[in-house]
PDB file of N, CA and C in Angstrom:
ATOM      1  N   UNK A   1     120.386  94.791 126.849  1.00  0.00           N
ATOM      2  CA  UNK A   1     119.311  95.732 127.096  1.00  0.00           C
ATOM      3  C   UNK A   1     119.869  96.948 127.824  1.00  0.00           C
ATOM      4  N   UNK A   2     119.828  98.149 127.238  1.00  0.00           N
ATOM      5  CA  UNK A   2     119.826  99.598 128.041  1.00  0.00           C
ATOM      6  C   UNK A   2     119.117  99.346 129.363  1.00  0.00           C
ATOM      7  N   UNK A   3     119.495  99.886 130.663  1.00  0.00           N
ATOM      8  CA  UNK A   3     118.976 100.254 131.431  1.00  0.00           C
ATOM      9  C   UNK A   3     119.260 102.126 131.701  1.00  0.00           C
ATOM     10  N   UNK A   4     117.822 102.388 131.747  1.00  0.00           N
ATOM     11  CA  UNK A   4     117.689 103.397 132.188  1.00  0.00           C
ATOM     12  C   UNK A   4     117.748 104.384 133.933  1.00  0.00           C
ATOM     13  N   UNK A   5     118.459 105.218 134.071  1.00  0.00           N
ATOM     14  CA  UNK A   5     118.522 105.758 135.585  1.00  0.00           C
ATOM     15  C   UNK A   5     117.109 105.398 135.966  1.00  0.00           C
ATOM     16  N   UNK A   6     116.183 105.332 137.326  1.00  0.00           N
ATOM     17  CA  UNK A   6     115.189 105.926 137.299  1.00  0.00           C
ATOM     18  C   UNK A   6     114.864 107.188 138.003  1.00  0.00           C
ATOM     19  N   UNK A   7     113.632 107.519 136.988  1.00  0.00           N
ATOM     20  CA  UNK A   7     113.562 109.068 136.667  1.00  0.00           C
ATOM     21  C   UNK A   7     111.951 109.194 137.814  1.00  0.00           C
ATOM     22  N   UNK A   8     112.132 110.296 138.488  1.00  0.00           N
ATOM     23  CA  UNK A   8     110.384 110.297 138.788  1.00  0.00           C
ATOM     24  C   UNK A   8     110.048 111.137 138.159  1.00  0.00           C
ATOM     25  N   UNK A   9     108.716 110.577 137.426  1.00  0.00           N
ATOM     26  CA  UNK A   9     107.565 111.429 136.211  1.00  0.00           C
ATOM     27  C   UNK A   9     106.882 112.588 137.427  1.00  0.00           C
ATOM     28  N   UNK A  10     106.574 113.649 137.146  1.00  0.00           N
ATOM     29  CA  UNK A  10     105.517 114.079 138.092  1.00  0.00           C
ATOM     30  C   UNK A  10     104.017 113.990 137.334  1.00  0.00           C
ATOM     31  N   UNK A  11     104.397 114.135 136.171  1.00  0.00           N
ATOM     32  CA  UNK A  11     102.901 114.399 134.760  1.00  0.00           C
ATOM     33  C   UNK A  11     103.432 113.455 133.923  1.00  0.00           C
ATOM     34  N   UNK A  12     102.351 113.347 133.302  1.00  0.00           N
ATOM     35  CA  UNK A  12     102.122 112.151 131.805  1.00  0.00           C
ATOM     36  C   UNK A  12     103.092 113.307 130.749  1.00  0.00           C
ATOM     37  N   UNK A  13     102.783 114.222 130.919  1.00  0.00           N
ATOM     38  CA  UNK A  13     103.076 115.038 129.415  1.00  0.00           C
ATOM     39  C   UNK A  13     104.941 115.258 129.728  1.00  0.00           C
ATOM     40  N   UNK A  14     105.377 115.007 130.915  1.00  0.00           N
ATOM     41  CA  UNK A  14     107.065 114.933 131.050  1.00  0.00           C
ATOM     42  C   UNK A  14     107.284 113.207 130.909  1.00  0.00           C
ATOM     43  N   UNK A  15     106.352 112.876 130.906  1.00  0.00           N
ATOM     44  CA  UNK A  15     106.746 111.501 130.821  1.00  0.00           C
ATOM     45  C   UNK A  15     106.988 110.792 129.319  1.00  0.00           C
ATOM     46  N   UNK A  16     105.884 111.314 128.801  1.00  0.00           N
ATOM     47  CA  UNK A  16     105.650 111.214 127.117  1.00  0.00           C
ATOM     48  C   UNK A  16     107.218 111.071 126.205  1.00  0.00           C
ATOM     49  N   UNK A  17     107.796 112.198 126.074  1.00  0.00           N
ATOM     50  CA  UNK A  17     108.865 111.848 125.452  1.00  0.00           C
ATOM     51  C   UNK A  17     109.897 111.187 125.712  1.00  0.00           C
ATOM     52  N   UNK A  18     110.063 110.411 126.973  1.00  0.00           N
ATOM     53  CA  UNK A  18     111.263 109.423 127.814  1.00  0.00           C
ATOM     54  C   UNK A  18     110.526 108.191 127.035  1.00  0.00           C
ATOM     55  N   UNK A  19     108.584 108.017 126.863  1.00  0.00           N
ATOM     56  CA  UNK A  19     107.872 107.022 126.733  1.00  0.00           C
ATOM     57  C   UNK A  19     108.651 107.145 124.830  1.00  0.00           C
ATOM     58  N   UNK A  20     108.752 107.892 124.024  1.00  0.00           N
ATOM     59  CA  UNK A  20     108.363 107.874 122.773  1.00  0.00           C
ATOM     60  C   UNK A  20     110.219 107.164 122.702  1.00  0.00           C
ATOM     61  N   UNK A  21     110.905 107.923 123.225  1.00  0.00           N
ATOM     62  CA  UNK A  21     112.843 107.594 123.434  1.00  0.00           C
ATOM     63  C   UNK A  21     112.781 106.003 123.472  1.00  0.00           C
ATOM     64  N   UNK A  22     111.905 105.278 124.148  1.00  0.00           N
ATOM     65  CA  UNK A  22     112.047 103.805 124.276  1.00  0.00           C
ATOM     66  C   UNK A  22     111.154 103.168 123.106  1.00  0.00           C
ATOM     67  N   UNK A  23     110.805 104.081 122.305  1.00  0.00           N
ATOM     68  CA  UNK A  23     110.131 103.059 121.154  1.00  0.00           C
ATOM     69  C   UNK A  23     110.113 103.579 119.502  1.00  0.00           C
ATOM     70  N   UNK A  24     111.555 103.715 119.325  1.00  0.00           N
ATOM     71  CA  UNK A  24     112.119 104.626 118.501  1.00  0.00           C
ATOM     72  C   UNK A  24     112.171 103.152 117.451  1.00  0.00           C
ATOM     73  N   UNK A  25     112.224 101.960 117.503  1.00  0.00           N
ATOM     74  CA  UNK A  25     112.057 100.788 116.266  1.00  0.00           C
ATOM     75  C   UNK A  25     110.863 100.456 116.062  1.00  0.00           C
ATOM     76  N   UNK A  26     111.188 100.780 114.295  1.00  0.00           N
ATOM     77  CA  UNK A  26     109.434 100.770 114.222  1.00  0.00           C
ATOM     78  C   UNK A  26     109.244  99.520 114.221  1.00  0.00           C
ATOM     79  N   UNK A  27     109.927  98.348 113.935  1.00  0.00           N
ATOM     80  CA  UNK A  27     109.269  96.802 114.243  1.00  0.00           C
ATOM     81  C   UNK A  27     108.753  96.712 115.556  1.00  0.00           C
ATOM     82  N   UNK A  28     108.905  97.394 116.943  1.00  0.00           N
ATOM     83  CA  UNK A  28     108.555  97.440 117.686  1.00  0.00           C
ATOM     84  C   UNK A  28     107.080  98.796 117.877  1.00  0.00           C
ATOM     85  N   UNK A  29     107.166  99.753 117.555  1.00  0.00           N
ATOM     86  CA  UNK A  29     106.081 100.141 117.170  1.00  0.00           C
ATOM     87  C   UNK A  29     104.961  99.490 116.496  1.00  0.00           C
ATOM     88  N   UNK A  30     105.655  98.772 115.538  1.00  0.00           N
ATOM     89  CA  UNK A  30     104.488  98.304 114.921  1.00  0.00           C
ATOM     90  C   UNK A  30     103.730  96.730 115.652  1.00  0.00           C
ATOM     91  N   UNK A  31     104.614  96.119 116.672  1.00  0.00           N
ATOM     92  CA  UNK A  31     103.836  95.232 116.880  1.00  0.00           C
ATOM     93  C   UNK A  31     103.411  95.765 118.315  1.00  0.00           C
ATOM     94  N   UNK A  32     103.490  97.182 118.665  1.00  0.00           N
ATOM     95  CA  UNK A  32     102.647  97.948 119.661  1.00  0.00           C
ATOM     96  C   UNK A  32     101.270  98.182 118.743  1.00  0.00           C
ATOM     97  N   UNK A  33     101.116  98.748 117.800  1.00  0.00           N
ATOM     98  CA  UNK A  33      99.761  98.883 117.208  1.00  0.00           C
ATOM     99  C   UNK A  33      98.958  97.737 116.929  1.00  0.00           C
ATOM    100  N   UNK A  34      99.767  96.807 116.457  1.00  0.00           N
ATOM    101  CA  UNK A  34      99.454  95.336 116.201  1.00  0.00           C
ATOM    102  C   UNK A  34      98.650  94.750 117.455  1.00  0.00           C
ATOM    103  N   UNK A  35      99.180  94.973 118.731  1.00  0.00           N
ATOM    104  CA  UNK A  35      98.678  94.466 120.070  1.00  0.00           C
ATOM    105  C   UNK A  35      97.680  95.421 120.641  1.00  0.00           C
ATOM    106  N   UNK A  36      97.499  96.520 120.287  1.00  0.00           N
ATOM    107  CA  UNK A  36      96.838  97.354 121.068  1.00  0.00           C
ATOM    108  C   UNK A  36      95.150  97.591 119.923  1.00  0.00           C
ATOM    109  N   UNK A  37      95.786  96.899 118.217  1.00  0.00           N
ATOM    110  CA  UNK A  37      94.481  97.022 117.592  1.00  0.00           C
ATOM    111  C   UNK A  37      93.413  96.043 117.860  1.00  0.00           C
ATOM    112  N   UNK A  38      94.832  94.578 118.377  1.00  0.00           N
ATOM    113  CA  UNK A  38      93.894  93.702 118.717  1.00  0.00           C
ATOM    114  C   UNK A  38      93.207  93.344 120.254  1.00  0.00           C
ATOM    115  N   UNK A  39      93.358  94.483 120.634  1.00  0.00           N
ATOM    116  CA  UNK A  39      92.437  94.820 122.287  1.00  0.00           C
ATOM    117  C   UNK A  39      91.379  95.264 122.098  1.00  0.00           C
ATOM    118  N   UNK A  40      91.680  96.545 120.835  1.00  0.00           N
ATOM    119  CA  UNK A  40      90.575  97.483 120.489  1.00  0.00           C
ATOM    120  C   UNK A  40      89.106  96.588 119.997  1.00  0.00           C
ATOM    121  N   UNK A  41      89.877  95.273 118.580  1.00  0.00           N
ATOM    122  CA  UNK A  41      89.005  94.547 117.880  1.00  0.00           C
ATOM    123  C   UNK A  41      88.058  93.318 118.791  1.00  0.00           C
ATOM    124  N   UNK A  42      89.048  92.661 119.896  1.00  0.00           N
ATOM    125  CA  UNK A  42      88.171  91.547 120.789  1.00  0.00           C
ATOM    126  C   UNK A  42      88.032  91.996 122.439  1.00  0.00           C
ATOM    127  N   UNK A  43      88.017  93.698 122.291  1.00  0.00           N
ATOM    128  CA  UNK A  43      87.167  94.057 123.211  1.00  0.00           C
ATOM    129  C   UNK A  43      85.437  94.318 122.661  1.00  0.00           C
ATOM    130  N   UNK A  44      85.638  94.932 121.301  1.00  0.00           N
ATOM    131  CA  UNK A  44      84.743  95.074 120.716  1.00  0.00           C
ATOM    132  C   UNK A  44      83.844  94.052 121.006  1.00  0.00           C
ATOM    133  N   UNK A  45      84.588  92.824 120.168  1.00  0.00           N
ATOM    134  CA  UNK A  45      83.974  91.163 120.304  1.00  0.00           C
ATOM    135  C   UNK A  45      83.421  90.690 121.389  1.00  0.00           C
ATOM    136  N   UNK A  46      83.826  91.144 122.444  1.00  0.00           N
ATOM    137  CA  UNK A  46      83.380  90.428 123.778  1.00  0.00           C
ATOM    138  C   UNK A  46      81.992  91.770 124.103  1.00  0.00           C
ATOM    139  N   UNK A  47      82.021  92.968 124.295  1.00  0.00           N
ATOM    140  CA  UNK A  47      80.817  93.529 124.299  1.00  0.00           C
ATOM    141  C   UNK A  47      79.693  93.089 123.643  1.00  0.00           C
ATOM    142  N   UNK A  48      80.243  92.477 122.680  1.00  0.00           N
ATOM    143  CA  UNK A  48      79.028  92.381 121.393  1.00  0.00           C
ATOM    144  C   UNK A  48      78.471  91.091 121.546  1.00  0.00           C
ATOM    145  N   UNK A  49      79.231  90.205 121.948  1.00  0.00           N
ATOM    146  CA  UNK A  49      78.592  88.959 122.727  1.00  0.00           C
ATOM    147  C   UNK A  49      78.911  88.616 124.213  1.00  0.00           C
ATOM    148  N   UNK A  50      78.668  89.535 124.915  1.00  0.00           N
ATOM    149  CA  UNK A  50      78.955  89.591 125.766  1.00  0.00           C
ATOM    150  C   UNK A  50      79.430  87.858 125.918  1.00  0.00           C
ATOM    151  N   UNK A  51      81.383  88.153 125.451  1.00  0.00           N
ATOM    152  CA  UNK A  51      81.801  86.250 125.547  1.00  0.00           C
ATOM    153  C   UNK A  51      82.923  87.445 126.753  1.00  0.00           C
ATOM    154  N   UNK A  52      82.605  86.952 128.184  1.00  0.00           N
ATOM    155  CA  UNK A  52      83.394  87.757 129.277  1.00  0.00           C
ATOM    156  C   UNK A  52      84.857  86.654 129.259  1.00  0.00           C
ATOM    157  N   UNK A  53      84.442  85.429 129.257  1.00  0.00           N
ATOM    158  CA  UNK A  53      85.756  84.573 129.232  1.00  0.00           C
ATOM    159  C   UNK A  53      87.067  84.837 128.871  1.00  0.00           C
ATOM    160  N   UNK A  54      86.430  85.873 127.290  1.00  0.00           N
ATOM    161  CA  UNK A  54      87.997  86.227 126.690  1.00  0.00           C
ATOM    162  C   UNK A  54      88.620  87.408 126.979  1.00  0.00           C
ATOM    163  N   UNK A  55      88.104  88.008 127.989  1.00  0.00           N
ATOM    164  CA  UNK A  55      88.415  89.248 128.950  1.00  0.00           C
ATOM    165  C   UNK A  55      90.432  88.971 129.118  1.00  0.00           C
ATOM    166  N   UNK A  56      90.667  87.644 129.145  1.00  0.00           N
ATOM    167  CA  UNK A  56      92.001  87.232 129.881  1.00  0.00           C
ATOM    168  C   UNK A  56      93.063  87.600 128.483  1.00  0.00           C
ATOM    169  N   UNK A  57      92.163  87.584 127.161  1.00  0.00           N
ATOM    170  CA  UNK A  57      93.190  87.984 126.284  1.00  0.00           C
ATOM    171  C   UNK A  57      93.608  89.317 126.102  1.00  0.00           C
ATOM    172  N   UNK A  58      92.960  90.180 126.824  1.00  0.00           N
ATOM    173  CA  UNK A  58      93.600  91.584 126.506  1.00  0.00           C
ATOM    174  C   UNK A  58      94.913  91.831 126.758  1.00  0.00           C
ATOM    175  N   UNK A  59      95.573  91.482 127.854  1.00  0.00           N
ATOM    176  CA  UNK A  59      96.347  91.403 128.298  1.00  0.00           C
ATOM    177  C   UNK A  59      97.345  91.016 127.802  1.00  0.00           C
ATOM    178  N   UNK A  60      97.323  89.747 126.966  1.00  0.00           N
ATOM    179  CA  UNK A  60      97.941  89.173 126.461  1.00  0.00           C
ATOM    180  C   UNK A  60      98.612  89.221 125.286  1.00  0.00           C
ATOM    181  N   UNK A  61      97.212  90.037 124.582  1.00  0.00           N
ATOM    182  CA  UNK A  61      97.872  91.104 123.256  1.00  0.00           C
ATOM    183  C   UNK A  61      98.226  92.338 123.458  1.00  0.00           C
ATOM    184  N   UNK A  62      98.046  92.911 124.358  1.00  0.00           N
ATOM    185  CA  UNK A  62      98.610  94.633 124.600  1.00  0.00           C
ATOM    186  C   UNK A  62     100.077  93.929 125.063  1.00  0.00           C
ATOM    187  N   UNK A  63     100.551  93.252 126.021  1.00  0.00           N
ATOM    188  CA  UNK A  63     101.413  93.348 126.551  1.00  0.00           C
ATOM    189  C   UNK A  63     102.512  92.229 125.650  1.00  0.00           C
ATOM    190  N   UNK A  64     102.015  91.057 125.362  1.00  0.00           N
ATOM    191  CA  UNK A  64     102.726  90.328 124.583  1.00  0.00           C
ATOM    192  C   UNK A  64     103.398  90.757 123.541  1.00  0.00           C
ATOM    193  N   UNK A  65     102.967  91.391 122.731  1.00  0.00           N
ATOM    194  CA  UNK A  65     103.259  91.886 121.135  1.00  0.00           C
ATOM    195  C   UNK A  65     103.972  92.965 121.647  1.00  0.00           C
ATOM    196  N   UNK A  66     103.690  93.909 122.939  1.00  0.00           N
ATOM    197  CA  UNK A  66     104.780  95.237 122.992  1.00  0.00           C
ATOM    198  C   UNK A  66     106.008  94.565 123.518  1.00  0.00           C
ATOM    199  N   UNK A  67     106.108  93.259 124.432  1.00  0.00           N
ATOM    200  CA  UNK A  67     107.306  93.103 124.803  1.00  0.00           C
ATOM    201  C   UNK A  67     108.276  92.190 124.097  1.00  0.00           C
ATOM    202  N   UNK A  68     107.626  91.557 122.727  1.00  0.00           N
ATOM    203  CA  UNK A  68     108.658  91.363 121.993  1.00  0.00           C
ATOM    204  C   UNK A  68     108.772  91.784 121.228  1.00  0.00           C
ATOM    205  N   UNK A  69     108.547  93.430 121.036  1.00  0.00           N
ATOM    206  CA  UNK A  69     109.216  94.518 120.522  1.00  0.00           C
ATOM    207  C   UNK A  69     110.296  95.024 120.943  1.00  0.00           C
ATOM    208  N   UNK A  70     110.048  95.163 122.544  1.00  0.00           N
ATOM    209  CA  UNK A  70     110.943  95.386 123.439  1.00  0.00           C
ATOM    210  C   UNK A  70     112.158  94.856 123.483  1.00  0.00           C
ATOM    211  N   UNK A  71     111.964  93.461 123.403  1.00  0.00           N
ATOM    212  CA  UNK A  71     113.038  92.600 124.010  1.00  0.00           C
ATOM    213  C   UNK A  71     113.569  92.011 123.016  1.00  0.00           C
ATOM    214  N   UNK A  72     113.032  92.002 121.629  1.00  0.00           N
ATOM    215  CA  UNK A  72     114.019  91.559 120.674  1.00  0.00           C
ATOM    216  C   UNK A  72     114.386  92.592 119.359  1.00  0.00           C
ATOM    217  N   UNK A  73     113.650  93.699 119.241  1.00  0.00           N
ATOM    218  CA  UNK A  73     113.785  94.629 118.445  1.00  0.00           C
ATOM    219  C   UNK A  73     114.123  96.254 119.248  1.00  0.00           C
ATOM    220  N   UNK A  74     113.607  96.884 119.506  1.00  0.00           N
ATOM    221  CA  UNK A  74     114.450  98.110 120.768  1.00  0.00           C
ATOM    222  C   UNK A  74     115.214  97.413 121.760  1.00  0.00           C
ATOM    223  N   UNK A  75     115.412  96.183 121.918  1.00  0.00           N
ATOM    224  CA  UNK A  75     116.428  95.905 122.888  1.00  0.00           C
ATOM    225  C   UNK A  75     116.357  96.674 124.250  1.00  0.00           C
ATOM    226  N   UNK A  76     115.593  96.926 124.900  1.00  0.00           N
ATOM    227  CA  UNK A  76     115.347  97.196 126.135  1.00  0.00           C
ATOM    228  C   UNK A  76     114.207  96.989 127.102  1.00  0.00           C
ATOM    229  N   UNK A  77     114.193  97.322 128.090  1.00  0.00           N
ATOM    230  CA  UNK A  77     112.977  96.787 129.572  1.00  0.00           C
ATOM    231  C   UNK A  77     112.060  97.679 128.953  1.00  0.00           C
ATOM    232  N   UNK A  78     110.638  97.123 129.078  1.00  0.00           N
ATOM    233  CA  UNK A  78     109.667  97.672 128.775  1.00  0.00           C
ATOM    234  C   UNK A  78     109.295  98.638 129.617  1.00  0.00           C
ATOM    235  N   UNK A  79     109.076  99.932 129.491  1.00  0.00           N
ATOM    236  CA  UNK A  79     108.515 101.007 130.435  1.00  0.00           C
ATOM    237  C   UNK A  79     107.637 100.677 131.445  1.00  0.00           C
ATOM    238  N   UNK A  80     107.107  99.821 131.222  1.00  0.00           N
ATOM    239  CA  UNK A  80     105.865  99.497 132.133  1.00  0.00           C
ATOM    240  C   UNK A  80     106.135  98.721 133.221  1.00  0.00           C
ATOM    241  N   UNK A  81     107.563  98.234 133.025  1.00  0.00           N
ATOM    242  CA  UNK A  81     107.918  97.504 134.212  1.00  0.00           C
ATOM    243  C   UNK A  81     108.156  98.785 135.629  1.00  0.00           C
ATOM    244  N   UNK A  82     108.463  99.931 135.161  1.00  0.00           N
ATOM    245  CA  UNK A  82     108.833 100.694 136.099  1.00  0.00           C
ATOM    246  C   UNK A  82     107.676 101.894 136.116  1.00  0.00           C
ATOM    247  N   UNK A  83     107.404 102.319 134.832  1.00  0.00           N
ATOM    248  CA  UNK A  83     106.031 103.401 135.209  1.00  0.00           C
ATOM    249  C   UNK A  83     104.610 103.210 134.961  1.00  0.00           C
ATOM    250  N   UNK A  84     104.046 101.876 135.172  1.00  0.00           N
ATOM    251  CA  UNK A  84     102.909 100.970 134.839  1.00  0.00           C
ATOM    252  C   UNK A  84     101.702 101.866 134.202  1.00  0.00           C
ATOM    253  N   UNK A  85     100.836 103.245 135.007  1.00  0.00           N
ATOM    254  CA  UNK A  85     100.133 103.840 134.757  1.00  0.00           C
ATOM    255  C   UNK A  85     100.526 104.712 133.382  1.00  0.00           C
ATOM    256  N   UNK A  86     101.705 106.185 133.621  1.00  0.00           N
ATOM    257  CA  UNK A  86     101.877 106.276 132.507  1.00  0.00           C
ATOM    258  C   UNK A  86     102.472 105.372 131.304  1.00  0.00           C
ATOM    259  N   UNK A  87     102.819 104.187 131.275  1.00  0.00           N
ATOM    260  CA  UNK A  87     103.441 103.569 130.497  1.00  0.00           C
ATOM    261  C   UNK A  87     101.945 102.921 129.539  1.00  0.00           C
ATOM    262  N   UNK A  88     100.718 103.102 130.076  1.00  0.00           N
ATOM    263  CA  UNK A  88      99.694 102.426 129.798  1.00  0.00           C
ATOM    264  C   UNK A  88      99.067 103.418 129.071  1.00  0.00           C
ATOM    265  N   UNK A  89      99.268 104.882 129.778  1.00  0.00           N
ATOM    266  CA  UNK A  89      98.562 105.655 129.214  1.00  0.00           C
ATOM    267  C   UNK A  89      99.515 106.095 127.174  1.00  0.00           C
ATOM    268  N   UNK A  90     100.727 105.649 127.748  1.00  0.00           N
ATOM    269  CA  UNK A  90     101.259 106.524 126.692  1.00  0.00           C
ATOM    270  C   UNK A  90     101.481 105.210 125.610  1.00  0.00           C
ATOM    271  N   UNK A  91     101.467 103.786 125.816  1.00  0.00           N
ATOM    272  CA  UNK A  91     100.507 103.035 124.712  1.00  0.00           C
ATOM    273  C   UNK A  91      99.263 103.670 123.677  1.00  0.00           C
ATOM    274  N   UNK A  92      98.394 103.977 124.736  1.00  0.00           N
ATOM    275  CA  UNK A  92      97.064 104.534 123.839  1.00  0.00           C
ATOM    276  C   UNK A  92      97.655 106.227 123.138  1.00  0.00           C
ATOM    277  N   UNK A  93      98.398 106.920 123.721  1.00  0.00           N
ATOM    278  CA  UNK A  93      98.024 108.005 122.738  1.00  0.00           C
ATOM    279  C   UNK A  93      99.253 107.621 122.028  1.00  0.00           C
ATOM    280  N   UNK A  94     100.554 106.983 121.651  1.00  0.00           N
ATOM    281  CA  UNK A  94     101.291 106.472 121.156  1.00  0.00           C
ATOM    282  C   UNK A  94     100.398 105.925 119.678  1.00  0.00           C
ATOM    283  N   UNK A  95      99.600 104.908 120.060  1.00  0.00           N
ATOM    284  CA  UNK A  95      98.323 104.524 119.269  1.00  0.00           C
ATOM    285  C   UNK A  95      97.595 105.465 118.618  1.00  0.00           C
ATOM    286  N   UNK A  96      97.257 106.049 119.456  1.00  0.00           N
ATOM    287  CA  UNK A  96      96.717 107.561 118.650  1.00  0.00           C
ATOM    288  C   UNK A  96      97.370 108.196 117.490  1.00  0.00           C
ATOM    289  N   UNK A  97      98.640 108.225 117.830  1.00  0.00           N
ATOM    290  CA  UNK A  97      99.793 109.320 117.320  1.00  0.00           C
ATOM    291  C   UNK A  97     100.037 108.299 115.892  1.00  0.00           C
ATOM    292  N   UNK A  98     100.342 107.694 116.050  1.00  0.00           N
ATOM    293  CA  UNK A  98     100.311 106.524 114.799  1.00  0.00           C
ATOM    294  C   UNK A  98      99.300 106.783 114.062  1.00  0.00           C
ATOM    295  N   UNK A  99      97.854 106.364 114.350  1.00  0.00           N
ATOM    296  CA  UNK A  99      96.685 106.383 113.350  1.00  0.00           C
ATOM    297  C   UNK A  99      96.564 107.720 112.513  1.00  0.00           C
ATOM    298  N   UNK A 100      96.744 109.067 113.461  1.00  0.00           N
ATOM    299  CA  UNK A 100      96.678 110.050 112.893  1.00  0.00           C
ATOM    300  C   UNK A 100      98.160 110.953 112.304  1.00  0.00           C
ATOM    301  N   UNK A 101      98.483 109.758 112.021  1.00  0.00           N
ATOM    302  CA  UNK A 101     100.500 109.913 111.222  1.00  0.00           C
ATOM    303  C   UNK A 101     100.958 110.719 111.643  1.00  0.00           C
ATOM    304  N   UNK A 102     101.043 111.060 113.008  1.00  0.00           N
ATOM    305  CA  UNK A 102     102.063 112.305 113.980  1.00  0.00           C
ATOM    306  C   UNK A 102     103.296 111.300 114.193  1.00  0.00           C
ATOM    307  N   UNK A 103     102.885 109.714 114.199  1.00  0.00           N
ATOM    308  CA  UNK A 103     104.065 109.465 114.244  1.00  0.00           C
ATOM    309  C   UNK A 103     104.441 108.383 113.657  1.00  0.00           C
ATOM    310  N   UNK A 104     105.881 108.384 113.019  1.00  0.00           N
ATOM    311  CA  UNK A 104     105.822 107.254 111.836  1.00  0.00           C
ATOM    312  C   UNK A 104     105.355 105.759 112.097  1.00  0.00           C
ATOM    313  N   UNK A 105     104.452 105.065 111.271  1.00  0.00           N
ATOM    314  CA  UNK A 105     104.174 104.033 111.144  1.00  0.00           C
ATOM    315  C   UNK A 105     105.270 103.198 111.277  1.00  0.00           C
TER     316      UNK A 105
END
């Protein structure tokens, strides 16, 4: 695994492209969309029946599916171990950037 210096972010938007540098394999991209569609789909689920129990899986698919992207396909520490907030934020527009093909599938 690369380790990276650490860097202090002051903004999300200097942070963004150090965030996009660590997720340059798309098998790992893709099981970032994979984990983050299925937050989107059984958050849905749990509003809709209000079932609060499965609140514990979000977590489990945002973060599970990105870190064995991480750790067996980009081969490196997941961002979030070191910049938790932007690393969370730049999941979702990462997500974004995907759906609306700014960035390769």
């Amino acid at each position: 695994m690369t380790n990276e210096p650490i860097k202090h972010y002051s903004d999300f938007k200097s942070f963004y492209p150090f965030y996009l540098s660590q997720h340059q394999n798309t098998i790992c991209r893709r099981l970032h969309f994979i984990g983050s569609s299925l937050i989107v789909i059984t958050l849905g689920y749990i509003l809709m029946n209000a079932a609060w129990l499965l609140l514990w899986t979000l977590p489990l698919f945002g973060y599970g599916f990105a870190w064995l992207g991480h750790f067996f396909f980009e081969k490196n520490k997941p961002a979030t171990f070191t910049y938790p907030w932007y690393s969370f934020l730049g999941d979702w527009v990462m997500y974004k950037d995907m759906l609306l093909g700014k960035l390769k599938f």
